[in-house]
PDB file of N, CA and C in Angstrom:
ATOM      1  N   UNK A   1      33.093 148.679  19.640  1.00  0.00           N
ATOM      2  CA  UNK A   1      32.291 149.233  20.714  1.00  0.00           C
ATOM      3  C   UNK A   1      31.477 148.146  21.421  1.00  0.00           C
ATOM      4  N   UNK A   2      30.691 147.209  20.696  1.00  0.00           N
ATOM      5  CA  UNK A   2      29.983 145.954  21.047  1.00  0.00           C
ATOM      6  C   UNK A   2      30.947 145.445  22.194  1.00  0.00           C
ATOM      7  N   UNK A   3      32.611 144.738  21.786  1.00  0.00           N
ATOM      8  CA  UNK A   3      33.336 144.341  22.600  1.00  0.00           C
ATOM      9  C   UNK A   3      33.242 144.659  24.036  1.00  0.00           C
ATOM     10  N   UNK A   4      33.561 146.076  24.172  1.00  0.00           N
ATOM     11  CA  UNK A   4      34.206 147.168  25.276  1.00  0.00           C
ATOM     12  C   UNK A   4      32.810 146.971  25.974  1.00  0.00           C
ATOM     13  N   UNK A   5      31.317 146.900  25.543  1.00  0.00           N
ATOM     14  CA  UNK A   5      30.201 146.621  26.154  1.00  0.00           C
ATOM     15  C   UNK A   5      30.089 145.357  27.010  1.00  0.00           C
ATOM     16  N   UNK A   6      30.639 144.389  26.670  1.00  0.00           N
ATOM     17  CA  UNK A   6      30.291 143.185  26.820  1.00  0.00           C
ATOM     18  C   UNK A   6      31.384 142.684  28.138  1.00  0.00           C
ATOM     19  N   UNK A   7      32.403 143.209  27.279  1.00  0.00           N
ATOM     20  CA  UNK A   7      33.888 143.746  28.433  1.00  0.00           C
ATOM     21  C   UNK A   7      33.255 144.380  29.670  1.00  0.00           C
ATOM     22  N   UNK A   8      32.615 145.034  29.648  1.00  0.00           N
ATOM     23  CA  UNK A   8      32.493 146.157  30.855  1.00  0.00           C
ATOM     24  C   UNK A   8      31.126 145.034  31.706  1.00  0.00           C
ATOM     25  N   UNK A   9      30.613 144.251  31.214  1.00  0.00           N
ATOM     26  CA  UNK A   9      29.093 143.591  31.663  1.00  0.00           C
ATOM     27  C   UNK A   9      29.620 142.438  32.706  1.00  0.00           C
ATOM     28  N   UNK A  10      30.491 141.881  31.934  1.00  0.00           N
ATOM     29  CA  UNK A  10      31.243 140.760  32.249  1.00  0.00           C
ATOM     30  C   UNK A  10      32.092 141.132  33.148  1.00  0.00           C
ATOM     31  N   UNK A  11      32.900 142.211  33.442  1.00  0.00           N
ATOM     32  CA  UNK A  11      33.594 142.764  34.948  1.00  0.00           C
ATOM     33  C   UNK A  11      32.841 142.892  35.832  1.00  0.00           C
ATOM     34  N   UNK A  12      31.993 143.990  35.303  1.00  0.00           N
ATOM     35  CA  UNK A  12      30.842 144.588  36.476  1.00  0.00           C
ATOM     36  C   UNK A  12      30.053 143.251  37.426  1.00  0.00           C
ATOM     37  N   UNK A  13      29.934 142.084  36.368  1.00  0.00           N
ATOM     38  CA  UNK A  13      28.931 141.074  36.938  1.00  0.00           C
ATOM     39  C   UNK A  13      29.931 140.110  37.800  1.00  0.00           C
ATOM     40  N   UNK A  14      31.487 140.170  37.448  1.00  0.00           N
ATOM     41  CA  UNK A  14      31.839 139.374  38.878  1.00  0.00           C
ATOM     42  C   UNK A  14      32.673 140.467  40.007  1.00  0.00           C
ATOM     43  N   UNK A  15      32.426 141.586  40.091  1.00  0.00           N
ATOM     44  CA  UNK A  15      32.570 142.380  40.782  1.00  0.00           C
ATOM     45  C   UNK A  15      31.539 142.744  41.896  1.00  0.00           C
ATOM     46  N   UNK A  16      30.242 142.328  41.294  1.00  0.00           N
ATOM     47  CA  UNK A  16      29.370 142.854  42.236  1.00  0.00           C
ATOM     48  C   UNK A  16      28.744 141.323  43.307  1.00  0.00           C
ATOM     49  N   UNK A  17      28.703 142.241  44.424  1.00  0.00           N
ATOM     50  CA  UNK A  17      28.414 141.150  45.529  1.00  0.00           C
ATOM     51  C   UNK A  17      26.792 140.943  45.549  1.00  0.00           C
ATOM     52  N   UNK A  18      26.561 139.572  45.895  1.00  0.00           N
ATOM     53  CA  UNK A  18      24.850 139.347  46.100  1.00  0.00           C
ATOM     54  C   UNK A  18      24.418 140.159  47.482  1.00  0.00           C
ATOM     55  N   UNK A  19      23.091 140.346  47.495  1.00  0.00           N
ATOM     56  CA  UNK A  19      23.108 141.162  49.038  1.00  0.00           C
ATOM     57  C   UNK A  19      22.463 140.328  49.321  1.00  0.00           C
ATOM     58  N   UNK A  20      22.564 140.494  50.958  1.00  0.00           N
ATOM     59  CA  UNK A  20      22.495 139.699  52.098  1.00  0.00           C
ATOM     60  C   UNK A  20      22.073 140.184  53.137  1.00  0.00           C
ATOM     61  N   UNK A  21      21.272 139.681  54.056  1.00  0.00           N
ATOM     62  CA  UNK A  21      20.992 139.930  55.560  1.00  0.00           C
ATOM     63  C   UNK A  21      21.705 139.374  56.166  1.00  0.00           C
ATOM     64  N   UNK A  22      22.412 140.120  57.522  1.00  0.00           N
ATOM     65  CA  UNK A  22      22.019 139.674  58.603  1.00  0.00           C
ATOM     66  C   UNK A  22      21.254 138.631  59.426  1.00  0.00           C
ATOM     67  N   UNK A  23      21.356 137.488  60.499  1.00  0.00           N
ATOM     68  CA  UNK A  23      20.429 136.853  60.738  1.00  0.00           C
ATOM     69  C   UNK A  23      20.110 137.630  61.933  1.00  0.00           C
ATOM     70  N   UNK A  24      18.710 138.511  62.765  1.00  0.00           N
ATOM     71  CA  UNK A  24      18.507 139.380  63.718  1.00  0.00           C
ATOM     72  C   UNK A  24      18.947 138.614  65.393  1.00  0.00           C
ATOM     73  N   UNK A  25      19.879 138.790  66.069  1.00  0.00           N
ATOM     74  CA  UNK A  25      20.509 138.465  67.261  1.00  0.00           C
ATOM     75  C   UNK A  25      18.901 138.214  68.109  1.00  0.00           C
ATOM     76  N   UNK A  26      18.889 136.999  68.914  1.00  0.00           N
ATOM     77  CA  UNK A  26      17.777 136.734  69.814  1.00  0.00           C
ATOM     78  C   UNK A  26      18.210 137.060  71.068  1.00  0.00           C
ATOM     79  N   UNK A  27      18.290 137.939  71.747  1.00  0.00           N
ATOM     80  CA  UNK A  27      18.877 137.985  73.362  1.00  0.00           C
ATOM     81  C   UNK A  27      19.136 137.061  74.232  1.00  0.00           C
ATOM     82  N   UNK A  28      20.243 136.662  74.788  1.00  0.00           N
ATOM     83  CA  UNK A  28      20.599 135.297  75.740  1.00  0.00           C
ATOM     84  C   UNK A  28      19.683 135.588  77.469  1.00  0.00           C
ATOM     85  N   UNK A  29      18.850 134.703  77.206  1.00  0.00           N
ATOM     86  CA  UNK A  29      18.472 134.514  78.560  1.00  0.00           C
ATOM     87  C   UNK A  29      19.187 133.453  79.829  1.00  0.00           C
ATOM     88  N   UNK A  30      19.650 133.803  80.952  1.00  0.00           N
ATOM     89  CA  UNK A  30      20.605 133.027  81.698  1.00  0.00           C
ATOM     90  C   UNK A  30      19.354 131.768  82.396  1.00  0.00           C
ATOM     91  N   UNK A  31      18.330 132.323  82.707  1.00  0.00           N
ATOM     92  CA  UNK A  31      17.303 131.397  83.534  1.00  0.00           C
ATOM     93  C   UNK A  31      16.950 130.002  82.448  1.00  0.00           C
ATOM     94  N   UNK A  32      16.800 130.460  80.736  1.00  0.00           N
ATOM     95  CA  UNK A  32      16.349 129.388  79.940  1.00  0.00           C
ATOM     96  C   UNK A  32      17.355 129.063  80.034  1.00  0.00           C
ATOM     97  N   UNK A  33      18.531 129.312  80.016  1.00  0.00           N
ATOM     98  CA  UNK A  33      19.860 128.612  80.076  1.00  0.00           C
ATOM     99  C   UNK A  33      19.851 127.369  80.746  1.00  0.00           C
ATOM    100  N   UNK A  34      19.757 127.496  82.169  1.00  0.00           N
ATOM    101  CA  UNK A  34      19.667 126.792  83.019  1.00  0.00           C
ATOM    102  C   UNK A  34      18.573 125.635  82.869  1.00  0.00           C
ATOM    103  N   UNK A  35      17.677 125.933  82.626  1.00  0.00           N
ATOM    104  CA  UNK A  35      16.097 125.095  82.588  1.00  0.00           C
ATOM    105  C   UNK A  35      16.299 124.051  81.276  1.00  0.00           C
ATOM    106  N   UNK A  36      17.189 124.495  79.985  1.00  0.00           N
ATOM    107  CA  UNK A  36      17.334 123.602  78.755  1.00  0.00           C
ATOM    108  C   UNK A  36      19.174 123.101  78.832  1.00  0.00           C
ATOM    109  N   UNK A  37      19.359 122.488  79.818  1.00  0.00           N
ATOM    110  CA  UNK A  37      21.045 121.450  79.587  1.00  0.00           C
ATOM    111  C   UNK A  37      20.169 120.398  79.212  1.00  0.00           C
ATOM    112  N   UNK A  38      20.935 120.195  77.624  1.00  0.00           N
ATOM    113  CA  UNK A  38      20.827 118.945  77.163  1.00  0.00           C
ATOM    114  C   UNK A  38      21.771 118.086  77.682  1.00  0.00           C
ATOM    115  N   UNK A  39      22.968 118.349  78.223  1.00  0.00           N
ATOM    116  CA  UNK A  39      23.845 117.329  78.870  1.00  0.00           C
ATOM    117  C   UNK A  39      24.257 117.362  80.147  1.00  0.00           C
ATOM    118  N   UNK A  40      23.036 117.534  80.938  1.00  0.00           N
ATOM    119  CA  UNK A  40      23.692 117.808  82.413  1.00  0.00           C
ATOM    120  C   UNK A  40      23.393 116.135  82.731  1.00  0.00           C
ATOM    121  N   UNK A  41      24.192 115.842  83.641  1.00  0.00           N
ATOM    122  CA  UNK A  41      24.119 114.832  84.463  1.00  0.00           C
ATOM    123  C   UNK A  41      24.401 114.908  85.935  1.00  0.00           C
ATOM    124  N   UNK A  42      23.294 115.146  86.531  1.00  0.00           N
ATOM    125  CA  UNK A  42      23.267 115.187  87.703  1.00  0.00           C
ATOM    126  C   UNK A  42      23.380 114.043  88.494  1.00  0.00           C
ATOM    127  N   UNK A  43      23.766 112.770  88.288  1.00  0.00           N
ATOM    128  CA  UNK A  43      24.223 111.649  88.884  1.00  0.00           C
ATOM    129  C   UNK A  43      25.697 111.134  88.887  1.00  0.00           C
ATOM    130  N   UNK A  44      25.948 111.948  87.956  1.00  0.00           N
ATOM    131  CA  UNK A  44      27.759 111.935  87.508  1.00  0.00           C
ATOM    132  C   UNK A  44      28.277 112.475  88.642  1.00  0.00           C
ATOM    133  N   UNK A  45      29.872 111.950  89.025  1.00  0.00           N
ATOM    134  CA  UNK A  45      30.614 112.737  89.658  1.00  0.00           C
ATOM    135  C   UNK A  45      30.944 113.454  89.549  1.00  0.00           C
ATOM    136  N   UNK A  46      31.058 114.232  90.742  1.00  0.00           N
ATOM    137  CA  UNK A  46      31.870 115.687  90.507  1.00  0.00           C
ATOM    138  C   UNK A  46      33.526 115.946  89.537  1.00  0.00           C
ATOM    139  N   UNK A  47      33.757 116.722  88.658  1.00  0.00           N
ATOM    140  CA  UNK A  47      34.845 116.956  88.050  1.00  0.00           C
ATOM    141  C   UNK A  47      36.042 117.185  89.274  1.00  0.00           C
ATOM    142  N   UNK A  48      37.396 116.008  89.127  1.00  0.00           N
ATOM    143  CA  UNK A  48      38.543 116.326  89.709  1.00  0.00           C
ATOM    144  C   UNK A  48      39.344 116.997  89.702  1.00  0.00           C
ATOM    145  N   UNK A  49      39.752 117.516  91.117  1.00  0.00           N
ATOM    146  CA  UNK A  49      40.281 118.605  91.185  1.00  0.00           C
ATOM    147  C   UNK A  49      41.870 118.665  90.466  1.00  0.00           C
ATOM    148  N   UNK A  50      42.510 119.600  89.985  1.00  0.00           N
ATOM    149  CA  UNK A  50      43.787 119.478  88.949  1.00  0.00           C
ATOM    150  C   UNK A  50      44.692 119.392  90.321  1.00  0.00           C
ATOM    151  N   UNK A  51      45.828 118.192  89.855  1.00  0.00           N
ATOM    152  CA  UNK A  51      46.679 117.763  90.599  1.00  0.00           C
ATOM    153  C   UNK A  51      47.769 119.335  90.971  1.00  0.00           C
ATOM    154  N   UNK A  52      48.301 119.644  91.734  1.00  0.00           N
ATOM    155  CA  UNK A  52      49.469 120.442  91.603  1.00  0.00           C
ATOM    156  C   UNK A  52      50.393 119.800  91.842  1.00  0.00           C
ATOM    157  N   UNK A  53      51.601 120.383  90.404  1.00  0.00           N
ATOM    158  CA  UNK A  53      52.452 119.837  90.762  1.00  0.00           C
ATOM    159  C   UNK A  53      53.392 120.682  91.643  1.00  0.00           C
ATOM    160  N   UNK A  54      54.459 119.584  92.367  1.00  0.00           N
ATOM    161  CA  UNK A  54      55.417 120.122  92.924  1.00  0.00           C
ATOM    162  C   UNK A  54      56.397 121.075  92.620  1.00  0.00           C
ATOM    163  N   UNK A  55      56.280 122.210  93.387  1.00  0.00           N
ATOM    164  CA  UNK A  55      57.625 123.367  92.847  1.00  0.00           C
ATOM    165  C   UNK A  55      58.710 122.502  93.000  1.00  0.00           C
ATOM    166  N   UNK A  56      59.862 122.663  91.487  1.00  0.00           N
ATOM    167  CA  UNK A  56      61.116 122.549  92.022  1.00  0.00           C
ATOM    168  C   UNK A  56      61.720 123.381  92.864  1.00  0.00           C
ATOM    169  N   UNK A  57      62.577 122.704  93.270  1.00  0.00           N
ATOM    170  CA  UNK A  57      63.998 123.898  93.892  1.00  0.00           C
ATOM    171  C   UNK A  57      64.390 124.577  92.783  1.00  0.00           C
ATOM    172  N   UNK A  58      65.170 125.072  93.575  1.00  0.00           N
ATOM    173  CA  UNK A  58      66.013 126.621  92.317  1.00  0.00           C
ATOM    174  C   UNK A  58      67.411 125.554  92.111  1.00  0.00           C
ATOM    175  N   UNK A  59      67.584 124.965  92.697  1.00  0.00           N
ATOM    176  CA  UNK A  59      68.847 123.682  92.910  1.00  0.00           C
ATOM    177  C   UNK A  59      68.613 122.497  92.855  1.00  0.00           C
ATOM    178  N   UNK A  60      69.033 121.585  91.720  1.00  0.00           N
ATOM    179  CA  UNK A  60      68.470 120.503  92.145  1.00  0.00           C
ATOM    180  C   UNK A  60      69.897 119.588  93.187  1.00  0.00           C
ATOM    181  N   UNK A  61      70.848 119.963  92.667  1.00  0.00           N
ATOM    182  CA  UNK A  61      72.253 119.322  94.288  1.00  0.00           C
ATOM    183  C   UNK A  61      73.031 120.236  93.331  1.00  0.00           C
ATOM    184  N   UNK A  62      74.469 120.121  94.129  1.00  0.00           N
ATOM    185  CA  UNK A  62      75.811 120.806  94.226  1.00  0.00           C
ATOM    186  C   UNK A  62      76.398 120.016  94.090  1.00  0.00           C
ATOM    187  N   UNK A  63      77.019 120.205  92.831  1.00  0.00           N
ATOM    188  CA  UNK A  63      77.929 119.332  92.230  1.00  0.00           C
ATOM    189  C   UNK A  63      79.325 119.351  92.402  1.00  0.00           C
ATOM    190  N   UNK A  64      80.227 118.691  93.355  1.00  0.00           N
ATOM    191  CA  UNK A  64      81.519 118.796  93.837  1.00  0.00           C
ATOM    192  C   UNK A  64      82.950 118.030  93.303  1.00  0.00           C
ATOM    193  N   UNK A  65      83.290 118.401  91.719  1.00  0.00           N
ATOM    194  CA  UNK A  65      84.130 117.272  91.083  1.00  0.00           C
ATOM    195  C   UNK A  65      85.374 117.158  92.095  1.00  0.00           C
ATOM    196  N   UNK A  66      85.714 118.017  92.737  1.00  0.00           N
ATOM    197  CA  UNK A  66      86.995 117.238  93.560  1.00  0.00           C
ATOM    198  C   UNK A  66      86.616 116.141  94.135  1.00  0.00           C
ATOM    199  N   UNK A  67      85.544 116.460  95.256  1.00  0.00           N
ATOM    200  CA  UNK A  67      85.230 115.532  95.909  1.00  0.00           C
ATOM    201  C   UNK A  67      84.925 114.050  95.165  1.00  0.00           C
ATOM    202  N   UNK A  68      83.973 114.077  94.196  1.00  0.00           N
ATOM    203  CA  UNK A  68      83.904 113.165  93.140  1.00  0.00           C
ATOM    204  C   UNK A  68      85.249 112.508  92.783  1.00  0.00           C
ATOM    205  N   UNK A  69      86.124 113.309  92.315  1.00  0.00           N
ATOM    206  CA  UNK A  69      87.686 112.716  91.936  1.00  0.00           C
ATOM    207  C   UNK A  69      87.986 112.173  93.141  1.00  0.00           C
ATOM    208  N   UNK A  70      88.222 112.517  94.079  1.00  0.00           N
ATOM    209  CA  UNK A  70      88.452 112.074  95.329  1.00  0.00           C
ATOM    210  C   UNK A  70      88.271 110.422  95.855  1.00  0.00           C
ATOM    211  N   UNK A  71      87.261 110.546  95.443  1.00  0.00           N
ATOM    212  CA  UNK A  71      86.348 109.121  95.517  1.00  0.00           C
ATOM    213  C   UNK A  71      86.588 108.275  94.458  1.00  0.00           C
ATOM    214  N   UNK A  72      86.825 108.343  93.127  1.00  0.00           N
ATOM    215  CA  UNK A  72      87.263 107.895  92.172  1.00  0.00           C
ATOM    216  C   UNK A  72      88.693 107.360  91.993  1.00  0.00           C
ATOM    217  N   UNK A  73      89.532 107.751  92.960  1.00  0.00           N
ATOM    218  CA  UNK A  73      90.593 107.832  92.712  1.00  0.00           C
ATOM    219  C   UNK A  73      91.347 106.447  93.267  1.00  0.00           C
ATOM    220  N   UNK A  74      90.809 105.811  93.933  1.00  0.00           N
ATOM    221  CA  UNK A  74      91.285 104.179  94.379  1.00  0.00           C
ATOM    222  C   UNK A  74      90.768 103.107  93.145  1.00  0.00           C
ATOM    223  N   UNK A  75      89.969 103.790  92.194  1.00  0.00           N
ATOM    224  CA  UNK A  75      89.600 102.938  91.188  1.00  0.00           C
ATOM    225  C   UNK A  75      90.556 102.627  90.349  1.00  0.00           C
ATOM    226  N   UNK A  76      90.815 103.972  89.844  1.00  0.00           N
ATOM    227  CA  UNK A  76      91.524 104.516  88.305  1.00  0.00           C
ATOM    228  C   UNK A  76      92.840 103.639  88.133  1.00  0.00           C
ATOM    229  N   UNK A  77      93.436 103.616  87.172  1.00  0.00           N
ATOM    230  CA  UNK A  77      94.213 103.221  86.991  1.00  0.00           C
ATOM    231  C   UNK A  77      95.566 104.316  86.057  1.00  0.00           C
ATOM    232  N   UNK A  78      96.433 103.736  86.624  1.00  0.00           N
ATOM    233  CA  UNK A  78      97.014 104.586  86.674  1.00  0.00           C
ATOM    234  C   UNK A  78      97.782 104.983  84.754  1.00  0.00           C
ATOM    235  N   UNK A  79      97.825 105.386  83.853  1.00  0.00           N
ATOM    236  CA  UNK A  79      98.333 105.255  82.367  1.00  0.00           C
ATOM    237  C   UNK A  79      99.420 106.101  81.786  1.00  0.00           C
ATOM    238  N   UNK A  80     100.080 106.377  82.823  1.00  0.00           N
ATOM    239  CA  UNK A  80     101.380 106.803  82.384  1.00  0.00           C
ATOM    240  C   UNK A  80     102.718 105.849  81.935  1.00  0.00           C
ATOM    241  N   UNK A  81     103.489 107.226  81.019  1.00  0.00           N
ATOM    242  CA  UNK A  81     104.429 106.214  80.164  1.00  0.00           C
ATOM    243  C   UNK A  81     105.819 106.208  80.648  1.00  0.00           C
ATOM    244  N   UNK A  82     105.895 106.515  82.288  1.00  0.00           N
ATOM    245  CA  UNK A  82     107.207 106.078  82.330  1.00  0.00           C
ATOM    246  C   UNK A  82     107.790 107.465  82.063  1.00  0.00           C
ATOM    247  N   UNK A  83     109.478 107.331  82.503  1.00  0.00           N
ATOM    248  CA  UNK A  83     110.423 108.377  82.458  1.00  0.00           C
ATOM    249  C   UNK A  83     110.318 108.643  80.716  1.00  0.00           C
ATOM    250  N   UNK A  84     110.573 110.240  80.932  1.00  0.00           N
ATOM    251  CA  UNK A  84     111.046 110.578  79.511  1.00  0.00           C
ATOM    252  C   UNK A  84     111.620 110.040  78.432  1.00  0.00           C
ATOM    253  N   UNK A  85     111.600 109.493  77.246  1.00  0.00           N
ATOM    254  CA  UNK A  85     112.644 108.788  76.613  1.00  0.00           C
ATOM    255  C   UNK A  85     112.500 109.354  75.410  1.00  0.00           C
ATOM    256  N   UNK A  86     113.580 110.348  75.025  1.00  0.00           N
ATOM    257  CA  UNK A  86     114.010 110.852  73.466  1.00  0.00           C
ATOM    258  C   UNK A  86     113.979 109.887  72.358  1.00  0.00           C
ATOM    259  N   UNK A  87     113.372 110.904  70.997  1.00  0.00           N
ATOM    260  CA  UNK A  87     113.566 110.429  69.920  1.00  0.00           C
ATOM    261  C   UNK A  87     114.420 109.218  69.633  1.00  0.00           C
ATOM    262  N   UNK A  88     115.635 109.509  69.811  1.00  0.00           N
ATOM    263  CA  UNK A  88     116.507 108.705  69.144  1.00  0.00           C
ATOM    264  C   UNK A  88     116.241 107.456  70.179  1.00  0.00           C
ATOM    265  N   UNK A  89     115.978 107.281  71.505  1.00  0.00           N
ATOM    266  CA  UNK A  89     115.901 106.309  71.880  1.00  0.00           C
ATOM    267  C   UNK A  89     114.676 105.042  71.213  1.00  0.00           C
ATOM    268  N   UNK A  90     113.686 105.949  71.540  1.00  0.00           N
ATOM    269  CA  UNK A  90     112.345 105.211  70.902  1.00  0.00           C
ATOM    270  C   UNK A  90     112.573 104.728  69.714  1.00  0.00           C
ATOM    271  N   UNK A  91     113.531 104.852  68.182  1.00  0.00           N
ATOM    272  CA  UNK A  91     113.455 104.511  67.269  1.00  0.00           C
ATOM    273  C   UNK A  91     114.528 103.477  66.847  1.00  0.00           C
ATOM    274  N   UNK A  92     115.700 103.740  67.848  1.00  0.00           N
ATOM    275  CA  UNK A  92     116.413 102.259  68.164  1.00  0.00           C
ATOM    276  C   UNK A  92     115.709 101.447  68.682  1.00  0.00           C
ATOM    277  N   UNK A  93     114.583 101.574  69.809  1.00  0.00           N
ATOM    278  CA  UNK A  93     113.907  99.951  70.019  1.00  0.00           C
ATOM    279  C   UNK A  93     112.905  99.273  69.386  1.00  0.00           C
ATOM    280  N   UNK A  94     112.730  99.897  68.244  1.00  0.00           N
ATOM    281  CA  UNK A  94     111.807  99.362  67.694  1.00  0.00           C
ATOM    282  C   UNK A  94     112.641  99.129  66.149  1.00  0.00           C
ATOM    283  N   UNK A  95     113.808  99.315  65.756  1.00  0.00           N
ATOM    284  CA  UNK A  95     114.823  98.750  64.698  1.00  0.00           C
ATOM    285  C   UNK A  95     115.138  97.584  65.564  1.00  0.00           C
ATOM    286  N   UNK A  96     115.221  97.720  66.782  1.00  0.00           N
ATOM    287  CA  UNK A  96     116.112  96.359  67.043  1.00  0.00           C
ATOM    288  C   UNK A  96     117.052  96.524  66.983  1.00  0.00           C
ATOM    289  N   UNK A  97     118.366  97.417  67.151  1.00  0.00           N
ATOM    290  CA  UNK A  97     119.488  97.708  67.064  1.00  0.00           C
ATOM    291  C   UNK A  97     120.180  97.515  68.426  1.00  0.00           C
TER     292      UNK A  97
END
């Protein structure tokens, strides 16, 4: 029974909360507001105005691969292999037969 006492003292005591106040709200006055800036600087410049940026377009260009190929096409070179040539041909020239 002693136990179950001591049991029950020892729950109860970290169960229970300390009481506490409130600290009582002081009403905001706007005029003391004004009268106590600890950091005004009235010799400072004025804050700059935020840059805007430029809207994109909904497009930035039109992309035309023919035309592109078009233009490309005096460069290129050309990498084709020539007329058709069957199996059996391709493996005689490279026996050497």
């Amino acid at each position: 029974m002693v136990f179950l006492e001591q049991l029950r003292d020892a729950a109860s005591n970290t169960l229970r909360l300390p009481k506490f106040t409130l600290k009582p709200r002081k009403p905001k006055d706007d005029k003391d507001k004004d009268a106590k800036r600890p950091h005004s600087n009235d010799d400072a410049e004025p804050t700059a105005k935020k840059k805007k940026l430029p809207k994109r377009p909904d497009v930035m260009y039109l992309r035309d691969p023919k035309k592109k190929r078009e233009e490309q096409a005096p460069k290129m070179k050309q990498k084709g292999r020539g007329p058709y040539k069957s199996h059996q041909e391709m493996t005689r020239s490279r026996s050497g037969v």
